[in-house]
Protein backbone atom coordinates (compact mmCIF):
# COMPACT_ATOMS: atom_id res chain seq x y z
CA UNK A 1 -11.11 -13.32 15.65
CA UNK A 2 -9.15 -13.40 12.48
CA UNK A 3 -9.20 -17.36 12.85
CA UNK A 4 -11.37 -20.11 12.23
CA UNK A 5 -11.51 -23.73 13.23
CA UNK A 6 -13.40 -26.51 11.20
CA UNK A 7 -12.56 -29.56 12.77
CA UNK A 8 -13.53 -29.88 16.51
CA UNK A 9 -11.45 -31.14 19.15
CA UNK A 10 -7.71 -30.18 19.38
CA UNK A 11 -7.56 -29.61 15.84
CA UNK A 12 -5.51 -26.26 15.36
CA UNK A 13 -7.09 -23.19 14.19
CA UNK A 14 -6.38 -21.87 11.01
CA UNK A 15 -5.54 -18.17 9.98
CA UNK A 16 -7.21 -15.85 7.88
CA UNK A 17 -4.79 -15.58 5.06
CA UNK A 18 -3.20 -11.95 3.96
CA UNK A 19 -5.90 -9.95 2.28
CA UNK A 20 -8.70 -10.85 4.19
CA UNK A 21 -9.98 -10.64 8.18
CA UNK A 22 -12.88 -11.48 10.24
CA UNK A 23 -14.42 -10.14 13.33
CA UNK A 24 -16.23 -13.40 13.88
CA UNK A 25 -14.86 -15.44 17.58
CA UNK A 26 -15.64 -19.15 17.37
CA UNK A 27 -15.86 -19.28 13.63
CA UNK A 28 -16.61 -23.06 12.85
CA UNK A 29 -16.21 -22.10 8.94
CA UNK A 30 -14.06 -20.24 6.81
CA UNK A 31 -15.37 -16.63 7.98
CA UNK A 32 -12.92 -14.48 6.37
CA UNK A 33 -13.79 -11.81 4.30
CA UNK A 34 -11.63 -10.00 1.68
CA UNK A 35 -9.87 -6.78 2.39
CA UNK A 36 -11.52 -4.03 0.13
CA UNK A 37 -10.20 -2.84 -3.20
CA UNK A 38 -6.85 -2.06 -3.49
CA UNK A 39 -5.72 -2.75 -0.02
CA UNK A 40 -4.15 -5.60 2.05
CA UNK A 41 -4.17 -6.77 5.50
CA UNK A 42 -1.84 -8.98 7.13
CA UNK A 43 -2.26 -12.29 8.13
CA UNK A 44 -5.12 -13.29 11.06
CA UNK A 45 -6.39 -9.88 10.53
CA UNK A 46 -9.26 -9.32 12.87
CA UNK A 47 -10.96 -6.15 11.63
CA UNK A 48 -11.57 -4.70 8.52
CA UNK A 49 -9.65 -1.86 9.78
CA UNK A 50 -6.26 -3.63 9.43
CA UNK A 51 -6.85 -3.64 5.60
CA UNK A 52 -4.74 -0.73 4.41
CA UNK A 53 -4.44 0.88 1.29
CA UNK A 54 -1.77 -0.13 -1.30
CA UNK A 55 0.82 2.02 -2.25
CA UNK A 56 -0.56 4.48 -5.40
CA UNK A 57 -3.50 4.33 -3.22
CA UNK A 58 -5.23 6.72 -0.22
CA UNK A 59 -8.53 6.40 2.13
CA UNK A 60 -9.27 5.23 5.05
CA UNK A 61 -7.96 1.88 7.29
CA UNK A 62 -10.84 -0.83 6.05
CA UNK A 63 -12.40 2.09 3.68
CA UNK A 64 -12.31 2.49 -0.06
CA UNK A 65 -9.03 2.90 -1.85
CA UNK A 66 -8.56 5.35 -5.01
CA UNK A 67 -6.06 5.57 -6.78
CA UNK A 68 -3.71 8.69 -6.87
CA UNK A 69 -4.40 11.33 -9.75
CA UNK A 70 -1.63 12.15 -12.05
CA UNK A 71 1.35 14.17 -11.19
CA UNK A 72 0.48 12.89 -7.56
CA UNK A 73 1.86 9.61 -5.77
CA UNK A 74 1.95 8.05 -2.43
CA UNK A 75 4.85 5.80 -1.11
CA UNK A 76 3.76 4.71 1.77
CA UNK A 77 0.76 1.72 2.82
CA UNK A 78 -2.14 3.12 5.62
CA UNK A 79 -3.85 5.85 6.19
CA UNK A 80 -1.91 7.75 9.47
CA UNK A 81 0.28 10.66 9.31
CA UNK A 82 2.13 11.45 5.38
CA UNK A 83 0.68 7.79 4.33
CA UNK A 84 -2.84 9.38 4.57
CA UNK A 85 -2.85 10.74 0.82
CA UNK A 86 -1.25 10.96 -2.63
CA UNK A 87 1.25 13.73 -2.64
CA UNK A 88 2.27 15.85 -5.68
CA UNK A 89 5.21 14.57 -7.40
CA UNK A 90 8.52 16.97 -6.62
CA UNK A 91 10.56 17.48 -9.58
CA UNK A 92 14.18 18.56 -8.49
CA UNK A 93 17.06 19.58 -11.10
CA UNK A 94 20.35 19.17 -11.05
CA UNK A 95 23.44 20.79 -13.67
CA UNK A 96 26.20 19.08 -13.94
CA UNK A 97 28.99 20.91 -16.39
CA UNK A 98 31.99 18.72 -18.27
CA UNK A 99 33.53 18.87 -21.56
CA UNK A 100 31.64 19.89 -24.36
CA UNK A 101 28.46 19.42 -22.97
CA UNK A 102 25.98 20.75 -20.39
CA UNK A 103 23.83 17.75 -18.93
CA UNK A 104 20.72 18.72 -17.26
CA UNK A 105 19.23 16.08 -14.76
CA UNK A 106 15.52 15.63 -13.52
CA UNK A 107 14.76 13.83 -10.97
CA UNK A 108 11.39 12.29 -10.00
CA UNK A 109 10.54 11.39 -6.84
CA UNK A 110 7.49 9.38 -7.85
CA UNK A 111 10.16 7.24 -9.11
CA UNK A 112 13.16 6.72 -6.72
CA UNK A 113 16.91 6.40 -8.70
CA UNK A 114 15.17 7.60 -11.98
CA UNK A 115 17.33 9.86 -13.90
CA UNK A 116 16.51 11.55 -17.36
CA UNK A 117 19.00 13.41 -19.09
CA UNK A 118 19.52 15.99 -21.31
CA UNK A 119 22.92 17.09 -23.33
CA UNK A 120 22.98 20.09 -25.34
């Protein structure tokens, strides 16, 4: 499973390439099938189940992937634990004072490092 093998004798089997999978043993033929909508598998997957949603994504291992809502966001590929679903985006804020000026940072963490400041 996750293989297939066209040529007979000792002709090595080939892989099903990233994205796809098959359950089949003993393929003869090109088998594989495509991972679902927004997800990926690794290579020689052998059940839909290793096809896991993208990140911006949630569902199930092999199910159907939809995308998060706004203000939401997931990090993470799969379905287990935190990866399971699209969490709401945390907005932190920071004050920094200096000089003249107050400057006022937000952070996102649907976007790691991004800063936006304010001076007034």
């Amino acid at each position: 499973a996750g293989k297939y093998k066209i040529a007979t004798g000792d002709a090595v089997c080939n892989n099903c390439v990233a994205g796809q999978y098959s359950a089949a043993i003993g393929a003869t033929s090109n088998v594989c099938q495509g991972c679902p909508s927004n997800s990926n598998g690794p290579e020689a997957s052998n059940e839909q189940t290793d096809c896991t949603c993208n990140t911006g994504y949630s569902g199930t291992d092999g199910g159907v992937c939809l995308q998060c809502v706004a203000g939401k966001y997931k990090a993470n590929i799969g379905s287990a634990g935190t990866a399971a679903s699209c969490t709401s985006s945390a907005v932190m804020y920071g004050r920094a004072m200096g000089g003249p000026y107050t400057v006022t940072a937000y952070v996102h963490t649907s976007i790691p490092g991004l800063f936006i400041f304010y001076t007034y």
